[in-house]
Protein backbone atom coordinates (compact mmCIF):
# COMPACT_ATOMS: atom_id res chain seq x y z
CA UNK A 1 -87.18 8.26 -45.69
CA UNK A 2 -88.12 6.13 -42.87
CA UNK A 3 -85.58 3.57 -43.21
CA UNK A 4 -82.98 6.22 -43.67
CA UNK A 5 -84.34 7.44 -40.44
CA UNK A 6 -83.69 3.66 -38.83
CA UNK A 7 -80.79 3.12 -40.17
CA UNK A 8 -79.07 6.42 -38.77
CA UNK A 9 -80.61 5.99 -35.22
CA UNK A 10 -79.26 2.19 -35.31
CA UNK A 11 -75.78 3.60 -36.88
CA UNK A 12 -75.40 5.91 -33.70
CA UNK A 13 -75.90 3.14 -31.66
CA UNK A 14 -73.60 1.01 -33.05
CA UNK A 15 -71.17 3.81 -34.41
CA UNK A 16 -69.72 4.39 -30.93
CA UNK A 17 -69.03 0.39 -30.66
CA UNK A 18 -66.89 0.42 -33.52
CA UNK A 19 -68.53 0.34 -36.70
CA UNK A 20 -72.38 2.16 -38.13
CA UNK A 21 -75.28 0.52 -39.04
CA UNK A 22 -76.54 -2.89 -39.51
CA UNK A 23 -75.32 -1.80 -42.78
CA UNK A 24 -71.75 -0.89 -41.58
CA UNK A 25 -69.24 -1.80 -39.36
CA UNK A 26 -67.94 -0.38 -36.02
CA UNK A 27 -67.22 3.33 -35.11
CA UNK A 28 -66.65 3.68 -31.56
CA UNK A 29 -62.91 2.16 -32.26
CA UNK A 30 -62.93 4.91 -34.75
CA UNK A 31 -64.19 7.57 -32.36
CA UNK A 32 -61.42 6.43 -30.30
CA UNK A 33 -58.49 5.56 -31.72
CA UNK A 34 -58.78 6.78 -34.92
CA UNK A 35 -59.17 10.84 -34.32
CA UNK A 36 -55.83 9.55 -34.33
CA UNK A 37 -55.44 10.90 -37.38
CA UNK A 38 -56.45 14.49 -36.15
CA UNK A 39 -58.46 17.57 -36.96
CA UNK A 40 -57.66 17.13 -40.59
CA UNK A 41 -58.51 13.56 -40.77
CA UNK A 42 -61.54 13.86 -38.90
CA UNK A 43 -63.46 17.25 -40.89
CA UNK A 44 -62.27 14.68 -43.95
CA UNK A 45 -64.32 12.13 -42.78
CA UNK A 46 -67.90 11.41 -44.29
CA UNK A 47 -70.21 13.02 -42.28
CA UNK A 48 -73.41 11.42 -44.01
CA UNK A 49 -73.59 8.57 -41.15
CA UNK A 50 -75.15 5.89 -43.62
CA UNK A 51 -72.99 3.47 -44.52
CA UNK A 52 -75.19 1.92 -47.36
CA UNK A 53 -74.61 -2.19 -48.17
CA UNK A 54 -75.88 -0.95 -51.73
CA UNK A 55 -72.09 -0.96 -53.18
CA UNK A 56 -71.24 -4.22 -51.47
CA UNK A 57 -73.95 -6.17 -53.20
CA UNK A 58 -74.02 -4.72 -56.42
CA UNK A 59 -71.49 -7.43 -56.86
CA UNK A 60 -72.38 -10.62 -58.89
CA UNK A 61 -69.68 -12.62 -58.16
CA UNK A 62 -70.32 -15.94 -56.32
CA UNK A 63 -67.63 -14.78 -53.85
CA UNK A 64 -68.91 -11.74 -53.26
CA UNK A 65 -72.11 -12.88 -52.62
CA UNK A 66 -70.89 -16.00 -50.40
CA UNK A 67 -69.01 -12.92 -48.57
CA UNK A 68 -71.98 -10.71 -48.32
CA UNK A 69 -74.36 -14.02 -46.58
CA UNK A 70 -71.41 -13.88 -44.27
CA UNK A 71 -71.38 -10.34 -44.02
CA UNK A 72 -75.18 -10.34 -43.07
CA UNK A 73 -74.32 -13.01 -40.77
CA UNK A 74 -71.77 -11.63 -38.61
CA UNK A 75 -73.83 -8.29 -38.76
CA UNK A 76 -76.53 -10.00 -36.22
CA UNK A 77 -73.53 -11.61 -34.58
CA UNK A 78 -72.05 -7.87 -33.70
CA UNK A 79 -75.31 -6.33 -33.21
CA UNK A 80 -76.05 -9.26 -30.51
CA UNK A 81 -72.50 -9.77 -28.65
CA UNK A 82 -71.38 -6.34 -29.66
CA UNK A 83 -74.18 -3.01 -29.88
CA UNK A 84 -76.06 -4.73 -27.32
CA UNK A 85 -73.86 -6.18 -24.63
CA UNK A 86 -72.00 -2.59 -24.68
CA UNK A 87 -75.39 -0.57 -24.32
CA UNK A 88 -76.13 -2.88 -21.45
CA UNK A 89 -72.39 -2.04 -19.88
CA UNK A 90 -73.66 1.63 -20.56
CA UNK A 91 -76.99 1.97 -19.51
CA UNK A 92 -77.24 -0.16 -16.66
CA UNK A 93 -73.93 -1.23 -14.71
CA UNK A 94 -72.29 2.19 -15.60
CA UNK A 95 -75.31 4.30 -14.31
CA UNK A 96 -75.85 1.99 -11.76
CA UNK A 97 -71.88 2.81 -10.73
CA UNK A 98 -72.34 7.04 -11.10
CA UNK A 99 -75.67 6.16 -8.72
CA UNK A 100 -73.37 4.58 -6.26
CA UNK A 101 -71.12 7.15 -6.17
CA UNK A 102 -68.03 5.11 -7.70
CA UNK A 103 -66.70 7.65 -10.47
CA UNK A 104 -63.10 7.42 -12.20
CA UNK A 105 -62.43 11.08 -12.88
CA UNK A 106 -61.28 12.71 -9.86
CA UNK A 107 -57.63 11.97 -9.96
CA UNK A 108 -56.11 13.17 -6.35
CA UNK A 109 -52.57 12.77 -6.74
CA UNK A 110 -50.30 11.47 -9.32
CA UNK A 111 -47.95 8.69 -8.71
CA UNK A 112 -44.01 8.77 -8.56
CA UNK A 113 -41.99 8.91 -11.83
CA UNK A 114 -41.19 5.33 -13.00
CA UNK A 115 -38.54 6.26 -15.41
CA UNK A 116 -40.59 4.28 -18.29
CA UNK A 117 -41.73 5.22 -21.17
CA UNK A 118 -45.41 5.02 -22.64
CA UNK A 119 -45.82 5.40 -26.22
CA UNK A 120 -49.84 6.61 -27.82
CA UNK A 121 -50.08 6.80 -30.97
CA UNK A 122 -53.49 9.00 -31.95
CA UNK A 123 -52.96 10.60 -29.22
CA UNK A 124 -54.11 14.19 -30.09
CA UNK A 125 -57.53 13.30 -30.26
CA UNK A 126 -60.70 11.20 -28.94
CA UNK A 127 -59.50 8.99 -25.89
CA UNK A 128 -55.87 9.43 -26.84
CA UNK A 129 -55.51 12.75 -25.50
CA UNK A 130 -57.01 11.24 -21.90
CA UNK A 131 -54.71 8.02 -22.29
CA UNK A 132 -51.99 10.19 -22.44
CA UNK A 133 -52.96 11.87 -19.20
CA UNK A 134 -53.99 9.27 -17.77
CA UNK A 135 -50.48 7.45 -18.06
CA UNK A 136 -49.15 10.50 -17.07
CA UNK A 137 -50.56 10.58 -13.90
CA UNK A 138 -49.52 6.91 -13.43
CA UNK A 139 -46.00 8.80 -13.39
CA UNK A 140 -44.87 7.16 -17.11
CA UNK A 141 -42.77 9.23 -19.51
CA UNK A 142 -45.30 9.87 -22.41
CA UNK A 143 -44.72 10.03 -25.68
CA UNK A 144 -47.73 11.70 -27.73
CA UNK A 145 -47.32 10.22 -31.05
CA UNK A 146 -49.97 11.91 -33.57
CA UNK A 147 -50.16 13.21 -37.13
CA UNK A 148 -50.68 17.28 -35.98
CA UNK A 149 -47.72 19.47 -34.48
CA UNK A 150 -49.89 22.46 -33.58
CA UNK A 151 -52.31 19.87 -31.63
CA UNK A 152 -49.29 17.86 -30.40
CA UNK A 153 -47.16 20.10 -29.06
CA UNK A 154 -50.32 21.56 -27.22
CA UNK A 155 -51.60 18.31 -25.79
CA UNK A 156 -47.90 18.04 -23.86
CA UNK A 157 -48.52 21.28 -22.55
CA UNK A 158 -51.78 21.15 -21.23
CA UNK A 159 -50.55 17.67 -19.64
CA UNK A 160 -47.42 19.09 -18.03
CA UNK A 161 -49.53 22.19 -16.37
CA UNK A 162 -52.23 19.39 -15.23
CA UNK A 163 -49.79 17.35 -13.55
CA UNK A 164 -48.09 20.39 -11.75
CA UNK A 165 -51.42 21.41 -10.54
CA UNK A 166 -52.01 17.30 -8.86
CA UNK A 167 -49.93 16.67 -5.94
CA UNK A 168 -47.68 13.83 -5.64
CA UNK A 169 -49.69 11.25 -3.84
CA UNK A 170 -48.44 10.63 -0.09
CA UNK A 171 -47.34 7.09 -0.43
CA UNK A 172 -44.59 8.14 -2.65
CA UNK A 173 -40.70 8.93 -1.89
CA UNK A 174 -39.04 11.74 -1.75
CA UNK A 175 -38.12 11.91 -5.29
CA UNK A 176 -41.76 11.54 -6.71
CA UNK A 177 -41.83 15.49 -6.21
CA UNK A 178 -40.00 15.17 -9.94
CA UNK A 179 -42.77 15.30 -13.12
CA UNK A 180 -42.49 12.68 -15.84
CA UNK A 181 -41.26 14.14 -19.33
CA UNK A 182 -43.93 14.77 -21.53
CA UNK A 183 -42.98 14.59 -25.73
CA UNK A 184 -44.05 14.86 -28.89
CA UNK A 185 -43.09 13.45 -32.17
CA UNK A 186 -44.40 13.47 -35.05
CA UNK A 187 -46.12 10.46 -36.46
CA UNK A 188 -48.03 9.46 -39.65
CA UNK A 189 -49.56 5.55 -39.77
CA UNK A 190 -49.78 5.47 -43.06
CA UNK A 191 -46.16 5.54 -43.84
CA UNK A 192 -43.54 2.94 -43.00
CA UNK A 193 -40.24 5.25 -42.80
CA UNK A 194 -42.71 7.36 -39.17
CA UNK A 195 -42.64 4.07 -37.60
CA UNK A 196 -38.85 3.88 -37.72
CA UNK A 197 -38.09 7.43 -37.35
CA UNK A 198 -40.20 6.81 -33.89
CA UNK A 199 -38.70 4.10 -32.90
CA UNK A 200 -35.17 5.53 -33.33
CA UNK A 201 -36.47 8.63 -31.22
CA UNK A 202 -37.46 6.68 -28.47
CA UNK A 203 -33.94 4.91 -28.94
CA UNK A 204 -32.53 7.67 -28.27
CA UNK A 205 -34.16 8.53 -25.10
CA UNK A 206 -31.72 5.92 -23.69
CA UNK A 207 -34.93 4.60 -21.56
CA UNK A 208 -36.76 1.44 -21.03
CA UNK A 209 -40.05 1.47 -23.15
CA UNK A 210 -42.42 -0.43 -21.06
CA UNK A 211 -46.02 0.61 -22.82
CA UNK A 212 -47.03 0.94 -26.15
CA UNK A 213 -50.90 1.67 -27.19
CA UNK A 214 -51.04 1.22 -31.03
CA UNK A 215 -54.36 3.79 -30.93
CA UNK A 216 -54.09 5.14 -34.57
CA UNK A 217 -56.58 4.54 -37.06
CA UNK A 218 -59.17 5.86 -39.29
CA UNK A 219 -62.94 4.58 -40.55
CA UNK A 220 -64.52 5.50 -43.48
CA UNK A 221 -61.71 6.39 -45.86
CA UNK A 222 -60.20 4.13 -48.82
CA UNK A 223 -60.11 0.69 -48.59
CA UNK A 224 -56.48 0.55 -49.12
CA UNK A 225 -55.19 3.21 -46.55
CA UNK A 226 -57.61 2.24 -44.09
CA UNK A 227 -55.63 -1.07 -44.11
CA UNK A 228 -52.67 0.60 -43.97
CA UNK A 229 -53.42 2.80 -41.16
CA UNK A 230 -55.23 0.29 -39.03
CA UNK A 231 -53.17 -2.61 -40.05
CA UNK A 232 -49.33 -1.92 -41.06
CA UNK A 233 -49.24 1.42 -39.12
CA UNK A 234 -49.39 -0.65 -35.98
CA UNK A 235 -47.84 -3.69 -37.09
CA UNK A 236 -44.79 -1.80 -38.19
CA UNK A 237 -44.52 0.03 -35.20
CA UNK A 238 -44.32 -2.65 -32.89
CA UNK A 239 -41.95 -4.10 -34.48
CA UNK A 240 -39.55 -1.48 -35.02
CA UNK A 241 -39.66 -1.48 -31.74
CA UNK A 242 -39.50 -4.97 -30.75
CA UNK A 243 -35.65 -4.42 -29.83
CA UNK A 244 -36.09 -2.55 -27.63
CA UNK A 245 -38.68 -4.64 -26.14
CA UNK A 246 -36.58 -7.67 -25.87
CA UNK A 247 -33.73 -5.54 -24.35
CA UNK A 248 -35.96 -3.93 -21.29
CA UNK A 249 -35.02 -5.42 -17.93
CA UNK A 250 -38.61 -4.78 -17.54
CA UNK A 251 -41.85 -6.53 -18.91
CA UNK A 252 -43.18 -4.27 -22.04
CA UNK A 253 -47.23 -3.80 -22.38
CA UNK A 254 -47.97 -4.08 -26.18
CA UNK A 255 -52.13 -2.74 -26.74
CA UNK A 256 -53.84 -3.11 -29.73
CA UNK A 257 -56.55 -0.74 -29.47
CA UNK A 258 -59.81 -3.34 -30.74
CA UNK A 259 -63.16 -2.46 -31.88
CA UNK A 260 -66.37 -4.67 -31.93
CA UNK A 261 -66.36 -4.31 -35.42
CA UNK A 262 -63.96 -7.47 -35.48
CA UNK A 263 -67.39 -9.46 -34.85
CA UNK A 264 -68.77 -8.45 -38.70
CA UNK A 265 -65.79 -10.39 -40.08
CA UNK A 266 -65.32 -13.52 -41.20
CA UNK A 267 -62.39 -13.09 -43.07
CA UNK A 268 -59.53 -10.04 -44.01
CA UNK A 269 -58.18 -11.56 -47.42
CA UNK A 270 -60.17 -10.76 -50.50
CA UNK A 271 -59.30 -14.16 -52.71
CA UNK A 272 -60.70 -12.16 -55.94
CA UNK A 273 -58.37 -10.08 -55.74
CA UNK A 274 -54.80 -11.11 -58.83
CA UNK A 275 -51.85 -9.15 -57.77
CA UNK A 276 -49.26 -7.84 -60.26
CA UNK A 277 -45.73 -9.14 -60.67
CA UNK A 278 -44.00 -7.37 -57.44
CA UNK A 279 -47.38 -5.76 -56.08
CA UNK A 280 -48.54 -6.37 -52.36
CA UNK A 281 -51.91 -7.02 -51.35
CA UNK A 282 -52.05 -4.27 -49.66
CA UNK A 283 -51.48 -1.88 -52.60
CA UNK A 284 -53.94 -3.94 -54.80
CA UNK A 285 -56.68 -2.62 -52.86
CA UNK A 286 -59.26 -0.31 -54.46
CA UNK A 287 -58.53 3.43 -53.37
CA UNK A 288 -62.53 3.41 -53.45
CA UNK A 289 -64.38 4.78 -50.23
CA UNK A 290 -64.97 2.17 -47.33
CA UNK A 291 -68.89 3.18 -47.21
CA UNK A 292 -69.73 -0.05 -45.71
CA UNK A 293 -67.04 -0.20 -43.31
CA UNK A 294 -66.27 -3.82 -44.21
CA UNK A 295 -62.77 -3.59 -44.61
CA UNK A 296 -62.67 -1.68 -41.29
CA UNK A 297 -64.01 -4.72 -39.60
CA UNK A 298 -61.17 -6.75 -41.69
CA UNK A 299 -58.68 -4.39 -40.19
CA UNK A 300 -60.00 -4.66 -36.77
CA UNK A 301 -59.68 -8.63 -37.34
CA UNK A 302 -56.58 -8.68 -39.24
CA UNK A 303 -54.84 -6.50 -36.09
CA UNK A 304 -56.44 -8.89 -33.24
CA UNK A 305 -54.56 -11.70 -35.64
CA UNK A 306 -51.29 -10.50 -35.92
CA UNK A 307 -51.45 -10.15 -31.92
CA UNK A 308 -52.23 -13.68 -31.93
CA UNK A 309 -49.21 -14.35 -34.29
CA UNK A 310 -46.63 -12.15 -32.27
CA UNK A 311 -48.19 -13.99 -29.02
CA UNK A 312 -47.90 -17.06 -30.00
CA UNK A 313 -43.87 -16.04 -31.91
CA UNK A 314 -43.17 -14.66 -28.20
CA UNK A 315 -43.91 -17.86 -25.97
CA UNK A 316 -41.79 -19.67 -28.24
CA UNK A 317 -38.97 -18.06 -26.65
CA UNK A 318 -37.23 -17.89 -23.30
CA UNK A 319 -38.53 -14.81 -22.19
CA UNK A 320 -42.22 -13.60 -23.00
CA UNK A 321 -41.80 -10.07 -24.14
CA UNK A 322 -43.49 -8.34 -24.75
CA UNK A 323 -47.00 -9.36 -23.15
CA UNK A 324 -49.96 -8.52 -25.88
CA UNK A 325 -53.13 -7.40 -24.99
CA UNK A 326 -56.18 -6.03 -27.41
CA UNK A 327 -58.66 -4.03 -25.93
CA UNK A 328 -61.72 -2.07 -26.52
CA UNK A 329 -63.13 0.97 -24.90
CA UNK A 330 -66.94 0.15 -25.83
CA UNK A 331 -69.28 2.68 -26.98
CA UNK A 332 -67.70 6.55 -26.51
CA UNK A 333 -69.37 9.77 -27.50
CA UNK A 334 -66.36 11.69 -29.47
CA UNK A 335 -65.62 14.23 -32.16
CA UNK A 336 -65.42 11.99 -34.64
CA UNK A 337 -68.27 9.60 -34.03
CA UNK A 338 -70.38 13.07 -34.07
CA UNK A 339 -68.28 14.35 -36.54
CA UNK A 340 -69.77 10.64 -38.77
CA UNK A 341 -73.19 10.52 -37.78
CA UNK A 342 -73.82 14.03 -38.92
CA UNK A 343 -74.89 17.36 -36.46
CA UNK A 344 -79.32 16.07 -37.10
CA UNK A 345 -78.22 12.92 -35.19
CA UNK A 346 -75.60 14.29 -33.10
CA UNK A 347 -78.49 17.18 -31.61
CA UNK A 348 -80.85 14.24 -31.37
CA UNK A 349 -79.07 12.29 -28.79
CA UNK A 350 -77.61 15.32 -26.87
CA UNK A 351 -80.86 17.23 -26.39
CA UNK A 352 -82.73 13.90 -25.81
CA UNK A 353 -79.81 12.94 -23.08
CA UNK A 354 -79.40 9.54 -24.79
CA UNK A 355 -75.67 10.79 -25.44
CA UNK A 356 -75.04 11.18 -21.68
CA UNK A 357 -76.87 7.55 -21.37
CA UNK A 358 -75.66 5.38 -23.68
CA UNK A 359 -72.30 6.72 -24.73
CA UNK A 360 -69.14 6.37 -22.28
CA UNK A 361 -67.14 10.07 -22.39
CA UNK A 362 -63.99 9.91 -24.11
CA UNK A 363 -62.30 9.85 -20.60
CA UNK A 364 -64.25 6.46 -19.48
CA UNK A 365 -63.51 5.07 -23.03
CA UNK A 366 -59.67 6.05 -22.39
CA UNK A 367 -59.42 4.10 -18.76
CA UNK A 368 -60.81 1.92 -20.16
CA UNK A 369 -57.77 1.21 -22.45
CA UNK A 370 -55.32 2.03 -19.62
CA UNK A 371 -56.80 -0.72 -17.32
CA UNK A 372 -54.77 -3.04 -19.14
CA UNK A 373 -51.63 -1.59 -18.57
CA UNK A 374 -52.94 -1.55 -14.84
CA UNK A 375 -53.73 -5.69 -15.01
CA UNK A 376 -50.25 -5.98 -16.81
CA UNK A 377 -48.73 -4.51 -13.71
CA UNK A 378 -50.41 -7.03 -11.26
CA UNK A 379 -48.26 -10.14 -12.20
CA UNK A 380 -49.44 -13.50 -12.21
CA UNK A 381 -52.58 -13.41 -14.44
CA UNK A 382 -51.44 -12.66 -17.81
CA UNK A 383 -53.42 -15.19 -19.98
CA UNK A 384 -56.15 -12.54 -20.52
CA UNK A 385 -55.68 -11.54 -24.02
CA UNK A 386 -58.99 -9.47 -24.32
CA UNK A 387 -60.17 -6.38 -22.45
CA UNK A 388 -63.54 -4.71 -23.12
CA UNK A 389 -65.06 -1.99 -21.37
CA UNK A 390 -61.95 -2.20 -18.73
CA UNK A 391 -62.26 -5.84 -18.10
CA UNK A 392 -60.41 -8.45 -18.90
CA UNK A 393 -61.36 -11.71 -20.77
CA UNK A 394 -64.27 -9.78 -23.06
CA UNK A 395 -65.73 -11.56 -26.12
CA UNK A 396 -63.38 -12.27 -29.01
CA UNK A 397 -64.40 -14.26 -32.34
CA UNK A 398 -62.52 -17.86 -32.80
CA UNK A 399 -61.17 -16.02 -36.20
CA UNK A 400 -59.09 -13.50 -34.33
CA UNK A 401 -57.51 -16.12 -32.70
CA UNK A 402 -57.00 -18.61 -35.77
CA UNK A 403 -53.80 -19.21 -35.77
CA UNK A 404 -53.61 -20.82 -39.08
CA UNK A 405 -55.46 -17.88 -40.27
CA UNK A 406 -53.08 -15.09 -38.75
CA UNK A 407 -49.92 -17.10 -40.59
CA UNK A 408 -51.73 -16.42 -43.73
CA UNK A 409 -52.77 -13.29 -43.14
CA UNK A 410 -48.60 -12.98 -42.63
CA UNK A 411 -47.42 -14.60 -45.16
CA UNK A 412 -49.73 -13.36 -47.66
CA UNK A 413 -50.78 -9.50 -46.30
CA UNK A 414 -48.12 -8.54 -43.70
CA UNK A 415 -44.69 -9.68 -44.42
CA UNK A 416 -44.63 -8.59 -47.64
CA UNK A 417 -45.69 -4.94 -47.15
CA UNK A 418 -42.93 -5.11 -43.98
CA UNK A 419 -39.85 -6.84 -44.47
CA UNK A 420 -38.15 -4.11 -46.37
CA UNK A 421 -38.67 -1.95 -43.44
CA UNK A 422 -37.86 -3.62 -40.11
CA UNK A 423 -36.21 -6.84 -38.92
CA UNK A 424 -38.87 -9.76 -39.13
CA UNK A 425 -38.76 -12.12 -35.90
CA UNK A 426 -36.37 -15.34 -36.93
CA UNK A 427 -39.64 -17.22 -35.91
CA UNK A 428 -41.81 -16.04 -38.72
CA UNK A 429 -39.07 -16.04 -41.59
């Protein structure tokens, strides 16, 4: 009883970082990015909050238990560089900022129409809704990409009437008096053919794409679509895209919304697992629950990897386009991190206040994102690969930038599940 008790205290800690427990992986990501898959996904979600390492080491295998020693490993490493460093951010330098008076709310006018457009995927719920705003106000054409019409269609209203309520800030021209369009379209992760039917919408917009937040994802659901939604859904997507990328007179802002959870994992490919004649690796996954939240750390990983791989497939050519950044909000208090922990813990920490303290709102969590399409803007200092909590250069593992590691997690994981379905880069053929 009492260690169920721990464990679900230390899993709403950690939860809004990315992952649960000690005994699971990262759930703020998931809080953030991955109401992505909206209201239905998230009242499908487990609500028990204990994510139990029982499953993972009922295994007997000497791999699995050489990958559960890591496991335990890594855990300590996330609790240490992850859980803690972010309640620090929270509790202290974040307070210390609302005691100052230095809040990032109060948005007094909205910047002139750039004639760009800003892709978020998720963007119906947890800190996609406010990154979609928030980019809004930066005077970006938005596209809310999400699974839900109803919820869609809705968010692009209820951003249209905010920005005609903001005046156009006075630095602006004449023409800034003009509101950015505002669209939906429909758009499911999980399947290969809503990455290209996006992509050819935005084609035919006929306008430069200049951001793209890949924000989707989901925690706690089967192994094998959670790699599919975390992994290909974003991977396939920029892609698709990548055209258009290349084509854009202007510099394009690629973000690969991160989670701390990439500091549990050691590794994304499963070497016990024998694929059939013609079967991808993805597909050989167990449709068995993700209660540990292990292979949502691998996702996390896998996605900061193939960054590193497009990076590094970029510089090798004449123009570096599109300019890759992963970032990660830090720990945010949203539906679906309450939704996970269950409504016991969820009254706990808003009645005792700790919600307010050690939680960021989903709108701190979102800007925190959107920074890096700020620092993107600024020019010269583009090396930073890494935001966390709104800063650049935060603390990423040497695995997610192994490049040897991300060309095997291509070769092996990515290209096959992909090259049927958009145009793989001549560098990675």
């Amino acid at each position: 009883m009492y260690r169920r008790a721990i464990l679900s205290f230390l899993f709403a800690l950690g939860t809004a970082s990315a992952f649960a427990v000690p005994t699971s992986d990262n759930l703020s990501r998931s809080a953030e990015g991955y109401e992505s898959l909206d209201a239905q996904s998230v009242d499908e979600l487990d609500t028990n909050g204990q994510a139990d390492l029982t499953l993972f080491m009922q295994s007997n295998s000497r791999s699995s238990v050489i990958a559960q020693k890591r496991m335990n490993n890594n855990t300590l490493r996330w609790f240490v560089r992850g859980v803690i460093g972010e309640l620090y951010h929270n509790i202290f330098l974040r307070q210390f900022n609302r005691l100052r008076g230095i809040r990032q709310d109060n948005q007094t006018c909205r910047q002139q129409c750039k004639n760009e457009i800003a892709i978020v995927t998720g963007a119906t719920g947890g800190i996609g809704s406010h990154m979609a705003h928030e980019l809004a106000i930066r005077g970006y054409d938005v596209i809310v990409a999400a699974r839900d019409d109803t919820r869609g269609k809705q968010l692009v209203n209820e951003i249209k009437e905010r920005l005609a309520d903001i005046p156009a800030c006075k630095s602006n021209a004449v023409a800034s008096e003009a509101l950015p369009d505002i669209l939906f379209v429909e758009y499911h992760a999980d399947n290969p053919q809503s990455a290209l039917d996006l992509a050819s919408a935005v084609k035919d917009l006929n306008r430069q794409v200049t951001v793209l937040i890949n924000n989707a994802g989901i925690m706690g659901k089967s192994k094998q679509l959670t790699m599919k939604v975390n992994l290909l859904g974003p991977v396939l997507l920029t892609l698709a895209l990548l055209p258009l990328m290349e084509n854009s007179p202007k510099d394009m802002t690629v973000i690969n919304v991160g989670s701390s959870a990439h500091l549990r994992a050691t590794h994304v490919i499963d070497e016990d697992i024998t694929l059939k004649k013609g079967e991808t690796y993805i597909n050989a996954l167990p449709n068995t629950e993700d209660r540990d939240l292990s292979t949502y750390s691998q996702s996390k990983l896998a996605l900061m990897q193939f960054s590193t791989l497009l990076r590094y497939t970029m510089s090798k050519r004449d123009s570096e386009i599109p300019i890759i950044f992963d970032a990660h909000p830090g720990l945010v208090w949203t539906p679906l991190l309450r939704n996970h922990i269950g409504d016991k813990a969820t009254n706990i920490l808003h009645k005792t206040g700790l919600a307010n303290l050690i939680y960021k709102t989903p709108l701190e969590g979102a800007q925190a994102i959107v920074a890096a399409v700020d620092y993107s803007l600024e020019g010269p200092r583009k090396e930073q690969i890494y935001f966390e909590n709104g800063q650049p250069g935060g603390f990423a593992t040497h695995e997610s930038r192994d490049h040897l590691a991300a060309l095997k997690l291509w070769n092996q994981v990515i290209q096959p599940a992909v090259k049927e379905w958009v145009k793989i880069p001549d560098e990675l053929v």
